[in-house]
PDB file of N, CA and C in Angstrom:
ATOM      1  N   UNK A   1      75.134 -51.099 -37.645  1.00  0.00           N
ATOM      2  CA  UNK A   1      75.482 -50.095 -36.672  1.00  0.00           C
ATOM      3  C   UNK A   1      74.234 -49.740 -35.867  1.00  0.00           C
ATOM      4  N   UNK A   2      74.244 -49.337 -34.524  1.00  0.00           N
ATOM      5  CA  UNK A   2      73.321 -49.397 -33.697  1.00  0.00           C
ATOM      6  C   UNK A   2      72.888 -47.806 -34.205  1.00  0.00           C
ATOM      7  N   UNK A   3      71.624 -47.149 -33.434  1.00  0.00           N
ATOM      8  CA  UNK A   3      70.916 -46.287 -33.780  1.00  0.00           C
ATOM      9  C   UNK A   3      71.937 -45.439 -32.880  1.00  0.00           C
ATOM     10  N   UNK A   4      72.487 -45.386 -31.820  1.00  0.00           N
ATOM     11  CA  UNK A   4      73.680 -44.455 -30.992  1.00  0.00           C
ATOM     12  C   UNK A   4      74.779 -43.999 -32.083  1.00  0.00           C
ATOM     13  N   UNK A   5      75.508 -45.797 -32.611  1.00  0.00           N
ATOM     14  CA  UNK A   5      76.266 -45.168 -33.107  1.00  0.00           C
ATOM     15  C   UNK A   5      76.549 -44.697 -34.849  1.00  0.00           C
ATOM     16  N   UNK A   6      74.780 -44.051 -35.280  1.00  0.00           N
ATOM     17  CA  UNK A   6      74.277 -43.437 -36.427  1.00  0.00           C
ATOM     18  C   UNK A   6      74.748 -42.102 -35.687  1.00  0.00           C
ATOM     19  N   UNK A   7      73.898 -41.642 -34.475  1.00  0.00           N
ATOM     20  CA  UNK A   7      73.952 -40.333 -34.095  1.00  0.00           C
ATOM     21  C   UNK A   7      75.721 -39.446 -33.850  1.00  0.00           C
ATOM     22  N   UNK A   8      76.562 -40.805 -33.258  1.00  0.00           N
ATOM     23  CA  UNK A   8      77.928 -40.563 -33.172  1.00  0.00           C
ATOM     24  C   UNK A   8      78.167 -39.421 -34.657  1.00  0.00           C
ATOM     25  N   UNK A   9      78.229 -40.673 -35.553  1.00  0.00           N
ATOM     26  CA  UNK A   9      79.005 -40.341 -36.314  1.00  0.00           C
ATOM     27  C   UNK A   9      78.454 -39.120 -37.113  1.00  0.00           C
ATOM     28  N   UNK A  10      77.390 -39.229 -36.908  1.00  0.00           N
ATOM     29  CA  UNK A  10      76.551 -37.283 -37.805  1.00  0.00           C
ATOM     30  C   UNK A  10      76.989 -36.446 -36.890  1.00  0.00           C
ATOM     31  N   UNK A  11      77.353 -36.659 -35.618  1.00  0.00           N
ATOM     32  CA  UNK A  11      77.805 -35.426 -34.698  1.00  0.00           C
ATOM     33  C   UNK A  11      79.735 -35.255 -35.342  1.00  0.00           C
ATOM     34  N   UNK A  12      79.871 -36.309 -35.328  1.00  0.00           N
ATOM     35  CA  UNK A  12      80.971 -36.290 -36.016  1.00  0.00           C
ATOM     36  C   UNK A  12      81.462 -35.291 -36.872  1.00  0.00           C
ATOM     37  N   UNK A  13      81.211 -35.884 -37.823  1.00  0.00           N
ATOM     38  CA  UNK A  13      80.995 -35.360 -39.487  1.00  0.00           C
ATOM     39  C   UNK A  13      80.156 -34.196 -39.205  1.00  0.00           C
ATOM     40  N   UNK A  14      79.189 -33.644 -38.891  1.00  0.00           N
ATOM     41  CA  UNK A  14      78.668 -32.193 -38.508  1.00  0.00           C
ATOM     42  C   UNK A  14      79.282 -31.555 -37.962  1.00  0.00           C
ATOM     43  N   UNK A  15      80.435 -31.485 -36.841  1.00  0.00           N
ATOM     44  CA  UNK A  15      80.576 -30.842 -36.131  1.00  0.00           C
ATOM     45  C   UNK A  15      82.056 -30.583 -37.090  1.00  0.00           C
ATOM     46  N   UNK A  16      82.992 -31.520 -37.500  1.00  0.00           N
ATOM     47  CA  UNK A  16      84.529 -31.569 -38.621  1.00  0.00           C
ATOM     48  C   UNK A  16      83.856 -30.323 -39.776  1.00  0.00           C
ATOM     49  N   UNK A  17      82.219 -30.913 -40.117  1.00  0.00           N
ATOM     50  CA  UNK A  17      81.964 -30.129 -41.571  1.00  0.00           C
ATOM     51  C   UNK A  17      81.468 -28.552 -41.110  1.00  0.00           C
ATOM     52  N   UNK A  18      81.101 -28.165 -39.670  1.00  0.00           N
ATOM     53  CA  UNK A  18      81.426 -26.656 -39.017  1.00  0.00           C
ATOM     54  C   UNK A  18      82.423 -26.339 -39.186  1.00  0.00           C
ATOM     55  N   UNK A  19      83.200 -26.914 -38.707  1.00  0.00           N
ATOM     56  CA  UNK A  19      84.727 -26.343 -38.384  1.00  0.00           C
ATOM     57  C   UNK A  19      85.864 -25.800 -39.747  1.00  0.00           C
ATOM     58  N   UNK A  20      85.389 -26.627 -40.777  1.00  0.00           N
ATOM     59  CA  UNK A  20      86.219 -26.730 -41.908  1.00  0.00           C
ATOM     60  C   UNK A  20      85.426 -24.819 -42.328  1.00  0.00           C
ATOM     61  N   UNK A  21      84.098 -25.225 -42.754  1.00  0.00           N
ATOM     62  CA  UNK A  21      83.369 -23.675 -43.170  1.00  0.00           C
ATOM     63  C   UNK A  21      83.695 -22.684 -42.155  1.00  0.00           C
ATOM     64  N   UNK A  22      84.225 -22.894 -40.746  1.00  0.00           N
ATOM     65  CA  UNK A  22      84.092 -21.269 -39.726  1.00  0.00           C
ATOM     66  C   UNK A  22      86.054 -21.398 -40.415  1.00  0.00           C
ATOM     67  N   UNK A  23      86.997 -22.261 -40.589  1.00  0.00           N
ATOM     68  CA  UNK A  23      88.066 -22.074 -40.651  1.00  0.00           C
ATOM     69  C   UNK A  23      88.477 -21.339 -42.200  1.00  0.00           C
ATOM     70  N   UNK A  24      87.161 -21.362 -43.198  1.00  0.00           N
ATOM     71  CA  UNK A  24      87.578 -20.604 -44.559  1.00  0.00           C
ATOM     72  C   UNK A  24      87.032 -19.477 -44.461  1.00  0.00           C
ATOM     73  N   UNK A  25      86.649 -18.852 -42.903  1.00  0.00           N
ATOM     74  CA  UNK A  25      86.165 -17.535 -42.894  1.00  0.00           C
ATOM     75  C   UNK A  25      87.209 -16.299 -42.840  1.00  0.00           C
ATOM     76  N   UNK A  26      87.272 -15.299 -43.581  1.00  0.00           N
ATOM     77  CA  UNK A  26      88.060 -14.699 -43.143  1.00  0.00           C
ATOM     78  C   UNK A  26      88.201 -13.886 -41.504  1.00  0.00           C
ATOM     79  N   UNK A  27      87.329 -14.194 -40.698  1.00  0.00           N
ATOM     80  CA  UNK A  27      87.214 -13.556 -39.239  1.00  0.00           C
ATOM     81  C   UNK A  27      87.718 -14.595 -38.816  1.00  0.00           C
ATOM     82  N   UNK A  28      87.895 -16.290 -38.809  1.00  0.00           N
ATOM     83  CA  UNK A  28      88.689 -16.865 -38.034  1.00  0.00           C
ATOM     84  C   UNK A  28      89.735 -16.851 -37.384  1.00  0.00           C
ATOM     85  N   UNK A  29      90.113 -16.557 -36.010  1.00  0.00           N
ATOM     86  CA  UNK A  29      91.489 -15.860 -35.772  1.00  0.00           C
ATOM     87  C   UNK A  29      92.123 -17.798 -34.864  1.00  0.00           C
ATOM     88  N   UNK A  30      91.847 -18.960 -35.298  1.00  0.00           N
ATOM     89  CA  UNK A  30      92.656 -20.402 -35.392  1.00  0.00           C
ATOM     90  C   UNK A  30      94.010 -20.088 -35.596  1.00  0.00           C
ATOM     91  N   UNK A  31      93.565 -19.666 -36.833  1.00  0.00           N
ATOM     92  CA  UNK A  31      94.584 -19.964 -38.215  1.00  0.00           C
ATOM     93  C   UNK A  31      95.576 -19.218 -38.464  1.00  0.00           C
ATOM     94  N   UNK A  32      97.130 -19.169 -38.653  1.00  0.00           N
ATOM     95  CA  UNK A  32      97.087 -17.777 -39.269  1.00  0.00           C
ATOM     96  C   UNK A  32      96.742 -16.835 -40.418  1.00  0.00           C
ATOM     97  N   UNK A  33      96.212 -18.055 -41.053  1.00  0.00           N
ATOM     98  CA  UNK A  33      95.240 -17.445 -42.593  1.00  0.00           C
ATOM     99  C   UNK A  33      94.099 -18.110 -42.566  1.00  0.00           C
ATOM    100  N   UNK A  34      93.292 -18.041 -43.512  1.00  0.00           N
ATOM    101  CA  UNK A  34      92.152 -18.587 -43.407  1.00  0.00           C
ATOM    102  C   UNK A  34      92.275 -19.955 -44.637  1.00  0.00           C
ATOM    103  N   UNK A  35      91.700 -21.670 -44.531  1.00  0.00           N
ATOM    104  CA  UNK A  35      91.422 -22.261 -45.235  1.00  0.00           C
ATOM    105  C   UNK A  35      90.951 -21.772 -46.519  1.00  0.00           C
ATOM    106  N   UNK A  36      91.832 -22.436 -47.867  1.00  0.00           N
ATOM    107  CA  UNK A  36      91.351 -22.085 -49.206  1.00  0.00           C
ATOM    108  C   UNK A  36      90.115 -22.312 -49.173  1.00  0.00           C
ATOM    109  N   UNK A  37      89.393 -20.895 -49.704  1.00  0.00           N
ATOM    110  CA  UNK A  37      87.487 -20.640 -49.514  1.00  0.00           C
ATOM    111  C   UNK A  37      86.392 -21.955 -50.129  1.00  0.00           C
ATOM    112  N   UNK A  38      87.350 -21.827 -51.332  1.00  0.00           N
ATOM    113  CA  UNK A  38      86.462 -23.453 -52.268  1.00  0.00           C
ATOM    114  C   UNK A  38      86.226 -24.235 -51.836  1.00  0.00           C
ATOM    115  N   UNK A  39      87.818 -25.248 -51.498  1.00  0.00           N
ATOM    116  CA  UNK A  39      87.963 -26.041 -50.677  1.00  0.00           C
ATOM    117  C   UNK A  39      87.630 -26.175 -49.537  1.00  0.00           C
ATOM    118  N   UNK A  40      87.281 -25.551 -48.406  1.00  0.00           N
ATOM    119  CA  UNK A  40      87.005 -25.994 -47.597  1.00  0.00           C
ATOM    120  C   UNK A  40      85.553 -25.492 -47.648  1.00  0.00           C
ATOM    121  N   UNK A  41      84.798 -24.755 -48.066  1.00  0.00           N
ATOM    122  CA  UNK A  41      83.802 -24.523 -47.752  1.00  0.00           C
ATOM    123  C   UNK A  41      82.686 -25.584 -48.526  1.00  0.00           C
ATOM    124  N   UNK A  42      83.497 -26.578 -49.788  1.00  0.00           N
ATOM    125  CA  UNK A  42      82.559 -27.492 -50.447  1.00  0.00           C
ATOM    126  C   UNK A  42      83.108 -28.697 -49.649  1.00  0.00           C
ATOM    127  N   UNK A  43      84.066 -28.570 -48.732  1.00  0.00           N
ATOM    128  CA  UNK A  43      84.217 -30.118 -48.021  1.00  0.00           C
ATOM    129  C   UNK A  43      83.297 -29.728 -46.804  1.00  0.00           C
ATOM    130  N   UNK A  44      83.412 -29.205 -46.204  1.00  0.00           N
ATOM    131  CA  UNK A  44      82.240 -28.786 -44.892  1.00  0.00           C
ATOM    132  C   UNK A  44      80.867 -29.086 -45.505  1.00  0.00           C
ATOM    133  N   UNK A  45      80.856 -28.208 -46.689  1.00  0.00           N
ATOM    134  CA  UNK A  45      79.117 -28.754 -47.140  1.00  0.00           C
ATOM    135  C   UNK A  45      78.636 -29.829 -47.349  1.00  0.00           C
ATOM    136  N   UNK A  46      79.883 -30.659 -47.768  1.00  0.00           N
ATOM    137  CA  UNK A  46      79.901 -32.257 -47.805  1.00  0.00           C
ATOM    138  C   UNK A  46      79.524 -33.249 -46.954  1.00  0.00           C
ATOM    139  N   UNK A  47      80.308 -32.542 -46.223  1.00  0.00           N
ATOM    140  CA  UNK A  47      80.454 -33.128 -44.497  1.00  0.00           C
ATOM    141  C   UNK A  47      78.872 -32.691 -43.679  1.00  0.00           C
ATOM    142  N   UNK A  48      78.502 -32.027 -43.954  1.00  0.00           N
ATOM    143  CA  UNK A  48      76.693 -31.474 -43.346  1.00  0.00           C
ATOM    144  C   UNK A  48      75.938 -31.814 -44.028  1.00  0.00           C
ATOM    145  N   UNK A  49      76.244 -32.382 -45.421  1.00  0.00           N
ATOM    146  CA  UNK A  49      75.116 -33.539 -46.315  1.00  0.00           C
ATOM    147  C   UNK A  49      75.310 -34.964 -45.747  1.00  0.00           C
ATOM    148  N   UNK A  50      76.544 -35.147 -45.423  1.00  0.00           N
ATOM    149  CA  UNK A  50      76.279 -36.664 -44.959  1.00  0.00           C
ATOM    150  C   UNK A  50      76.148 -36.859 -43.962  1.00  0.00           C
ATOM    151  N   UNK A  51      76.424 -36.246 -43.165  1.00  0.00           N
ATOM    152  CA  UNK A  51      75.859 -36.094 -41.813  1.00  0.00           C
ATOM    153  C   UNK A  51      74.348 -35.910 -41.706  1.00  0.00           C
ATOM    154  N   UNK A  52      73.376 -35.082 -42.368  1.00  0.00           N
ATOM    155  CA  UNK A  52      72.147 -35.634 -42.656  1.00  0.00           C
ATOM    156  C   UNK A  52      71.789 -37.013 -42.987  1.00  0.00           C
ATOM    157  N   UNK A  53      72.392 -37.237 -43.816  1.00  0.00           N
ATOM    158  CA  UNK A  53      71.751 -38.537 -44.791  1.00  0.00           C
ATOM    159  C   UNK A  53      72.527 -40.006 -43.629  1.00  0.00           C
ATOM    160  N   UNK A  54      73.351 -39.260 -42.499  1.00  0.00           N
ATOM    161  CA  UNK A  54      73.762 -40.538 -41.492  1.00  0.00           C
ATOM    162  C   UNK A  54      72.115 -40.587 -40.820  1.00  0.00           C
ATOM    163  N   UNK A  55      71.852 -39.113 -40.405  1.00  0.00           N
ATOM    164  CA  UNK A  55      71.044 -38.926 -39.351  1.00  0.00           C
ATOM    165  C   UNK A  55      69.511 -39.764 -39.666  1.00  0.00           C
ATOM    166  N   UNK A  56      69.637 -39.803 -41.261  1.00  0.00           N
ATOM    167  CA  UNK A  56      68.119 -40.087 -41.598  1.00  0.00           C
ATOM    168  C   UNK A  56      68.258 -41.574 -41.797  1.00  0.00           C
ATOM    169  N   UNK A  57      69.382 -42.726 -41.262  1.00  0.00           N
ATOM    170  CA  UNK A  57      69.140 -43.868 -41.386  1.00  0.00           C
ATOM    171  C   UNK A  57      68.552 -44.339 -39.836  1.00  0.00           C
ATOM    172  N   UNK A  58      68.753 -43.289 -38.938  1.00  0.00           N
ATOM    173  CA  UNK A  58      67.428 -43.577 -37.902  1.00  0.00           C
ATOM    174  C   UNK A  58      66.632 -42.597 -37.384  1.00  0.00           C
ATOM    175  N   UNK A  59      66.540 -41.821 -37.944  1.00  0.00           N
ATOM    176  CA  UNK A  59      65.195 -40.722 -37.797  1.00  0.00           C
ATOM    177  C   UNK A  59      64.539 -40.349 -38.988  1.00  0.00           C
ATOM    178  N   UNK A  60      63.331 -39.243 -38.415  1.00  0.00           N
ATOM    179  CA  UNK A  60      62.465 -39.194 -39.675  1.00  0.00           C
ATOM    180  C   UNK A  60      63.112 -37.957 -40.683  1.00  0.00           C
ATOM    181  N   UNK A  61      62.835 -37.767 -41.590  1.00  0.00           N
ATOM    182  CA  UNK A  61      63.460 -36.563 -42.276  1.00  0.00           C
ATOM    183  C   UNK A  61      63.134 -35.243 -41.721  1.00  0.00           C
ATOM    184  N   UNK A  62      62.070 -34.643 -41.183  1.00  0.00           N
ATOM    185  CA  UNK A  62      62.068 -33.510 -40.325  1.00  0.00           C
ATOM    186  C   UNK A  62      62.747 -33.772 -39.058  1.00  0.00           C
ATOM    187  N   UNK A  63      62.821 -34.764 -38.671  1.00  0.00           N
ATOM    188  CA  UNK A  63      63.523 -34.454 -36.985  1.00  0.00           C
ATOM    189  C   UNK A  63      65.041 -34.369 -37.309  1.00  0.00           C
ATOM    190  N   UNK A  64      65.987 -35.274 -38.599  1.00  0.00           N
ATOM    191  CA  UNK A  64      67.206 -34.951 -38.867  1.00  0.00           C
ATOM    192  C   UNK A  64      67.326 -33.637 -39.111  1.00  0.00           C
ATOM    193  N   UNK A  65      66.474 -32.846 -40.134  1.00  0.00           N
ATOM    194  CA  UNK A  65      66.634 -31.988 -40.561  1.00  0.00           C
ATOM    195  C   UNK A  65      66.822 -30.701 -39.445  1.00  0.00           C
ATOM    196  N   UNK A  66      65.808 -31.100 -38.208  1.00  0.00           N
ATOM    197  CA  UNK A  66      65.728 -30.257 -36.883  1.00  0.00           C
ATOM    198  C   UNK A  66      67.203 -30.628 -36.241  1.00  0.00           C
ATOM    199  N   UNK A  67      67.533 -31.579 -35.950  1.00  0.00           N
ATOM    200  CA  UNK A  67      68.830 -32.069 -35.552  1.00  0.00           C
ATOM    201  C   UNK A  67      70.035 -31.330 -36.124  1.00  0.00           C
ATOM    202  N   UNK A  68      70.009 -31.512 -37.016  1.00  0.00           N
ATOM    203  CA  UNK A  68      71.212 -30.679 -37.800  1.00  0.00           C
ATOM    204  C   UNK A  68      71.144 -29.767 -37.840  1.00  0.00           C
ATOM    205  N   UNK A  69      70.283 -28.809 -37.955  1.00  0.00           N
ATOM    206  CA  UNK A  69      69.846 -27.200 -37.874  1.00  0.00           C
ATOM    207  C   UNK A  69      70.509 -26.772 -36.684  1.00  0.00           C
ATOM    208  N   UNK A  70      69.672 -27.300 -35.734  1.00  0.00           N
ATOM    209  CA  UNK A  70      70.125 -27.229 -34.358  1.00  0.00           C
ATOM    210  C   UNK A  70      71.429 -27.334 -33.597  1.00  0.00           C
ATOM    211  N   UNK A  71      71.983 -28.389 -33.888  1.00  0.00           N
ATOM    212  CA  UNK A  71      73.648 -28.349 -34.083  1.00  0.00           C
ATOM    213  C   UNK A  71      74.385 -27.267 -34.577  1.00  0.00           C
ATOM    214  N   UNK A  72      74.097 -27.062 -36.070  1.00  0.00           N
ATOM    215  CA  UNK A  72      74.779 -26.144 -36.803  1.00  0.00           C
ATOM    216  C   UNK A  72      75.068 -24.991 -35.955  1.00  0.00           C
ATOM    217  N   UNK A  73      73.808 -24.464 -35.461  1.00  0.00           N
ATOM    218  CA  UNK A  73      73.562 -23.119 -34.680  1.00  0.00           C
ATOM    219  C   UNK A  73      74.547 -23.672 -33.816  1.00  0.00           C
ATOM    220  N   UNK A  74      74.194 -24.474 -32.825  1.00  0.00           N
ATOM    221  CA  UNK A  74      75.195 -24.485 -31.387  1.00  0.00           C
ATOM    222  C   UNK A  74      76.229 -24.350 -31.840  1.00  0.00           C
ATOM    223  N   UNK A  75      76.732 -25.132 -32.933  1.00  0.00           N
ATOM    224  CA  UNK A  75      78.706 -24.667 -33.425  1.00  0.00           C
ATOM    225  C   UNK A  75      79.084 -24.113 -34.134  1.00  0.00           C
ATOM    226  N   UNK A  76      78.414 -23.499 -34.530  1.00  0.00           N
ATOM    227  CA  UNK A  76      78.591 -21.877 -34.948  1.00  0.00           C
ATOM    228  C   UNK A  76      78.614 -20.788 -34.106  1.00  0.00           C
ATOM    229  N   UNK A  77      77.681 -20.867 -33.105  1.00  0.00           N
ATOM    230  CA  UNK A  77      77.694 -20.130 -32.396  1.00  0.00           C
ATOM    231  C   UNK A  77      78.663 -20.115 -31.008  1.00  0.00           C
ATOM    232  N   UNK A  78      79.199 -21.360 -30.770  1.00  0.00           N
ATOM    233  CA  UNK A  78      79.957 -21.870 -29.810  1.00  0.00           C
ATOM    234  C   UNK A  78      81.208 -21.353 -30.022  1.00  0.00           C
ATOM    235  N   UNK A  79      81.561 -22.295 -30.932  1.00  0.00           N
ATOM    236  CA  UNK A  79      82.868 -22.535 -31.785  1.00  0.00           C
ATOM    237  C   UNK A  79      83.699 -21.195 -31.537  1.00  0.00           C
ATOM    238  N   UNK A  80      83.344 -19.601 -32.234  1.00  0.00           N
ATOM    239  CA  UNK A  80      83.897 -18.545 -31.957  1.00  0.00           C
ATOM    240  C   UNK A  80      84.562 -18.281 -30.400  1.00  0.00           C
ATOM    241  N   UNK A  81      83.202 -18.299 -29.549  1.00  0.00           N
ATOM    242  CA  UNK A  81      83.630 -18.288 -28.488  1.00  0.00           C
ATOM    243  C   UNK A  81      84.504 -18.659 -27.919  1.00  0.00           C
ATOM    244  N   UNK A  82      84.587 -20.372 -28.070  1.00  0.00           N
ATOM    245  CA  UNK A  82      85.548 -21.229 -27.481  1.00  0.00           C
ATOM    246  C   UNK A  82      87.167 -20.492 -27.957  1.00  0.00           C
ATOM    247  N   UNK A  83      87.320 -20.197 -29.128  1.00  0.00           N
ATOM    248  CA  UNK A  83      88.663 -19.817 -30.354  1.00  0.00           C
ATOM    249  C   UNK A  83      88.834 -18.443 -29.433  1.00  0.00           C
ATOM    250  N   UNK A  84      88.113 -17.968 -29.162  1.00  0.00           N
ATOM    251  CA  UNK A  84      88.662 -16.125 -28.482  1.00  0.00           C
ATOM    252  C   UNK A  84      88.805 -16.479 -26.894  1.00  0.00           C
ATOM    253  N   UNK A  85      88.241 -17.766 -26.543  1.00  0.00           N
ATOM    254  CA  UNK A  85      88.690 -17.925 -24.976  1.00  0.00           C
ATOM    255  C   UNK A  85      90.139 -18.743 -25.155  1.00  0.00           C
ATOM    256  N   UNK A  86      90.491 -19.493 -26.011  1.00  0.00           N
ATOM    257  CA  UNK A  86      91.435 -20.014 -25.760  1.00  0.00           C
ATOM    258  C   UNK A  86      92.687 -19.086 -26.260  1.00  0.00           C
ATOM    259  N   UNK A  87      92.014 -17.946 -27.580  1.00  0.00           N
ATOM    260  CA  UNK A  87      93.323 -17.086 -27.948  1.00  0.00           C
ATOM    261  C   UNK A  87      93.459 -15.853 -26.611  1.00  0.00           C
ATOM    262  N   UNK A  88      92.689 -15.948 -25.999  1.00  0.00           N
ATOM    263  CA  UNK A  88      92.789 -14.646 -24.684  1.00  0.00           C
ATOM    264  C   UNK A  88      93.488 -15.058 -23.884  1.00  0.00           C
ATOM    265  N   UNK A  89      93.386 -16.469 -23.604  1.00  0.00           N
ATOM    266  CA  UNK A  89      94.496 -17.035 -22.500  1.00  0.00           C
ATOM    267  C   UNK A  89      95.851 -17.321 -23.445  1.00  0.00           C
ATOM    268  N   UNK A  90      95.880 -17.598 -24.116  1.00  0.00           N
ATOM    269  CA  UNK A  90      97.406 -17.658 -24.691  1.00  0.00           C
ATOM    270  C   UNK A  90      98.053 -16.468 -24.926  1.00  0.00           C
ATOM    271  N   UNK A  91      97.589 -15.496 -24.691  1.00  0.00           N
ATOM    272  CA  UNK A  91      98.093 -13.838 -25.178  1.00  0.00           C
ATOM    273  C   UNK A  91      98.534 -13.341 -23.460  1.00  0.00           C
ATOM    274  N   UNK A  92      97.615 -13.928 -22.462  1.00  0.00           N
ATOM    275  CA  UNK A  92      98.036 -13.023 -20.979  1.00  0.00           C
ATOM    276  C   UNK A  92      99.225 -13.865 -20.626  1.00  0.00           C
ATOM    277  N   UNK A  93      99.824 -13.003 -20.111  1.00  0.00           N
ATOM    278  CA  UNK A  93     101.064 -13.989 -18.941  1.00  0.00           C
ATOM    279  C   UNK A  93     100.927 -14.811 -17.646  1.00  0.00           C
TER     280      UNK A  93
END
């Protein structure tokens, strides 16, 4: 697999293994309940370990480690946003 498509697939798998942990939150308003807490919060963690260990078959271990950090933040921090812009427009007429 080329060094692009290493980075694909950790964005991948990083971004599925966000989504699974913001969806076992209880503030997630996705859902109409929140993902079982265990479960999804040890498959997300799963999913942000291998997504490292994709990242480090072509980078160095501090720059994955910066990579993924960095991500995390953006979709974490994104992610909400995006979920209250799309539930604000589905609520107006």
């Amino acid at each position: 697999m080329t060094e692009t498509g290493f980075l694909w697939v950790s964005t991948l798998l990083a971004f599925t293994g966000s989504a699974l942990i913001h969806l076992a939150s209880r503030h997630q308003r996705l859902l109409p309940r929140p993902l079982p807490r265990k479960g999804a919060m040890a498959a997300g963690f799963a999913l942000e370990a291998t997504a490292f260990l994709v990242v480090l078959q072509c980078r160095s271990p501090a720059t994955s480690a910066f990579m993924l950090v960095t991500f995390l933040m953006a979709a974490w921090s994104l992610t909400p946003l995006f979920i209250a812009l799309a539930t604000m427009r589905r609520k107006t007429p």
